[in-house]
Protein backbone atom coordinates (compact mmCIF):
# COMPACT_ATOMS: atom_id res chain seq x y z
CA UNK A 1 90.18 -35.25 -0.76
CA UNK A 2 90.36 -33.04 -3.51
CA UNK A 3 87.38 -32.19 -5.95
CA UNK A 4 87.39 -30.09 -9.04
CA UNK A 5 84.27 -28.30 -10.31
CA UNK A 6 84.39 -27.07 -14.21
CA UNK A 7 81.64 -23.69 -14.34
CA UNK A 8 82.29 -23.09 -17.48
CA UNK A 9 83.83 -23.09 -20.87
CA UNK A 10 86.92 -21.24 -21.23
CA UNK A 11 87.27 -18.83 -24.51
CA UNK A 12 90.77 -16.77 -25.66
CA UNK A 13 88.95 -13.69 -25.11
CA UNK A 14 88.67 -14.38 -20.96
CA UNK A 15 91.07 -14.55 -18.51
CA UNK A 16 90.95 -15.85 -15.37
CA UNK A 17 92.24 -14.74 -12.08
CA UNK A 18 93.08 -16.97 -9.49
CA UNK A 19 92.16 -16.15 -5.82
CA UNK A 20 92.68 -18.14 -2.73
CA UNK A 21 90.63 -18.31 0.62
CA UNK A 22 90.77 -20.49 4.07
CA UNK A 23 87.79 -21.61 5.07
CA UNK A 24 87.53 -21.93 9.30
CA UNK A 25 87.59 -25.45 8.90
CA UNK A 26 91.11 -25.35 7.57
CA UNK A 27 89.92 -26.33 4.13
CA UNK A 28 91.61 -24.32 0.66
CA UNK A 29 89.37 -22.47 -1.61
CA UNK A 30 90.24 -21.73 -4.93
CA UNK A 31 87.86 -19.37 -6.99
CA UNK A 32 88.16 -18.51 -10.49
CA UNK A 33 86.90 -15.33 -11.41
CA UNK A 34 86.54 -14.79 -15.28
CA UNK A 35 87.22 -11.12 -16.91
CA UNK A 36 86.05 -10.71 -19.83
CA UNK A 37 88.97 -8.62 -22.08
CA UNK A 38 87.18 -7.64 -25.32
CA UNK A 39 85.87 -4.04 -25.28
CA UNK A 40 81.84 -3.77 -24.99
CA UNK A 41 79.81 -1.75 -27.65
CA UNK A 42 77.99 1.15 -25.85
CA UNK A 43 74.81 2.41 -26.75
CA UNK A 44 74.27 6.52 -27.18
CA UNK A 45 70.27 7.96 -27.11
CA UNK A 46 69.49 10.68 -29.53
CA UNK A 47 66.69 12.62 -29.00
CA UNK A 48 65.62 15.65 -31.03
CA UNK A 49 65.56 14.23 -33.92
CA UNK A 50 63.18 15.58 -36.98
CA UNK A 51 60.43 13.08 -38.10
CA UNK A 52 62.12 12.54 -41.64
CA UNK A 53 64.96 11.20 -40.52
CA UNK A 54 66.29 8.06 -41.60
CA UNK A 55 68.40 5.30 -40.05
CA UNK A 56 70.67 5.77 -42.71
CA UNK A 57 71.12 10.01 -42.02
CA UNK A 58 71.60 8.71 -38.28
CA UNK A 59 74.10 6.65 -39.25
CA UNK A 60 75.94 8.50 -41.72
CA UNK A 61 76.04 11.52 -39.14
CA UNK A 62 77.48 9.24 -36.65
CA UNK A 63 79.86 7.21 -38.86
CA UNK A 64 82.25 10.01 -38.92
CA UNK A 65 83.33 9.78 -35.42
CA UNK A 66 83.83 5.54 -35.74
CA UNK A 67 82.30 2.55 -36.40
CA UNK A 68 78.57 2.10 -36.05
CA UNK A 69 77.43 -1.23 -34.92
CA UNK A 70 73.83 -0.26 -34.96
CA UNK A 71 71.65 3.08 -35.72
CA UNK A 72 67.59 2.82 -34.55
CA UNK A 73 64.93 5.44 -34.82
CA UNK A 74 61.94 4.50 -32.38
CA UNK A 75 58.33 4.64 -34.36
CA UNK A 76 54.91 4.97 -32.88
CA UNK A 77 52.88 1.70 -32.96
CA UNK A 78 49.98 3.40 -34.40
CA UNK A 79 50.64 6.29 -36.27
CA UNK A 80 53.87 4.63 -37.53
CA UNK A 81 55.54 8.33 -37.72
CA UNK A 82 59.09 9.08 -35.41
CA UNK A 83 58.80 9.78 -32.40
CA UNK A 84 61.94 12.02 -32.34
CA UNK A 85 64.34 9.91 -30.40
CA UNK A 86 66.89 6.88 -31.32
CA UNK A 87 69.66 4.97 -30.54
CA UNK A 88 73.53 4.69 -31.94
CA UNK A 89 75.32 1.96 -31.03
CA UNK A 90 79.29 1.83 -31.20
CA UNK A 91 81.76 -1.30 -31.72
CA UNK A 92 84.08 0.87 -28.42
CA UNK A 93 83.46 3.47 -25.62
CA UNK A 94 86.33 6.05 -27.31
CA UNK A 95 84.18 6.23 -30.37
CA UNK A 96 81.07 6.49 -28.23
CA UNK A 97 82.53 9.08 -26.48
CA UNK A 98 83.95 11.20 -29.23
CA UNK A 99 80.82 11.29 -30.94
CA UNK A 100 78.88 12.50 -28.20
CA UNK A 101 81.46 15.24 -26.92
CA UNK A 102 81.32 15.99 -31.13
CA UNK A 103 77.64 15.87 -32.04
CA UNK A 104 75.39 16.73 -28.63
CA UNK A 105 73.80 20.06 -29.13
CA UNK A 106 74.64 20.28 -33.08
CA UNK A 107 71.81 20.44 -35.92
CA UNK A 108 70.47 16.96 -37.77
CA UNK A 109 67.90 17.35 -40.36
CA UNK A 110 67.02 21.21 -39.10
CA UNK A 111 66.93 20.29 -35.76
CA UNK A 112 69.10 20.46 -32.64
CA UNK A 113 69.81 16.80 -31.44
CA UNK A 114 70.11 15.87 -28.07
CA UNK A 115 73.50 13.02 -27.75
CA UNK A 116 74.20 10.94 -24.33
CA UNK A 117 74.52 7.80 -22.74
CA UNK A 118 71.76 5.29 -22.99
CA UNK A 119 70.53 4.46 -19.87
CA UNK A 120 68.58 1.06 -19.27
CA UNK A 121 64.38 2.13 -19.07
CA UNK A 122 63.22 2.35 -16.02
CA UNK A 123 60.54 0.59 -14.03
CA UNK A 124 56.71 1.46 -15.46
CA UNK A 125 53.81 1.92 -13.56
CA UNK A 126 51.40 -0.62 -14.76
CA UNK A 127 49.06 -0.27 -17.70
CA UNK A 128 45.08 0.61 -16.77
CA UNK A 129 42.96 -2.17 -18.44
CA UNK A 130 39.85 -0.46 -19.31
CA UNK A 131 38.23 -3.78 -19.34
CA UNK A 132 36.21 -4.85 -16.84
């Protein structure tokens, strides 16, 4: 008897390797994995950055070393001021990494900026509730 299974929808930018496995009972396997061939954005965190800059300086200052998918500068909640640190985001690692071997330790805005990888945020304690 032979079955097939569809997982999933099948788009130009994915190929698919084929590989093969025997089962004890005698039975053929054939798995699909997908691998996805487009090249991912990566995301850079800036820190050090003076409270008047702008998304657009962030940008700019970044833009010379490739093309900027996204630039973010993280606010306060409350006092709605900087807190010093953002995020660059680049259409390809090269660019990524070109900017950050280029810009890390150099001055933005009067102050030395901080350039590397983002990393994902960690696991938080969790938040007192004062209520009770």
């Amino acid at each position: 008897m032979v079955g097939f299974v569809v997982v999933g929808f099948v788009f130009p930018h994915v190929s698919l390797e084929k590989v093969g496995s025997r089962r004890p009972d005698g039975v053929t396997l054939l798995v699909y994995y997908s691998q996805i061939q487009r090249n991912m954005a990566k995301k850079l965190f800036v820190g050090g950055l003076s409270w008047n800059t702008t998304e657009d300086t962030l940008r700019d200052a970044f833009a010379q070393h490739g093309t900027v998918a996204s630039a973010q500068i993280i606010f306060d909640k409350m006092s709605g001021r900087s807190k010093g640190f953002g995020f660059v985001e680049f259409e390809s690692d090269a660019e990524a990494d070109a900017a950050t071997a280029a810009l890390n330790g150099t001055e933005l805005d009067g102050r030395t900026i901080t350039v590397n990888e983002a990393r994902p945020m960690g696991e938080r304690p969790p938040r007192r509730d004062f209520r009770r």
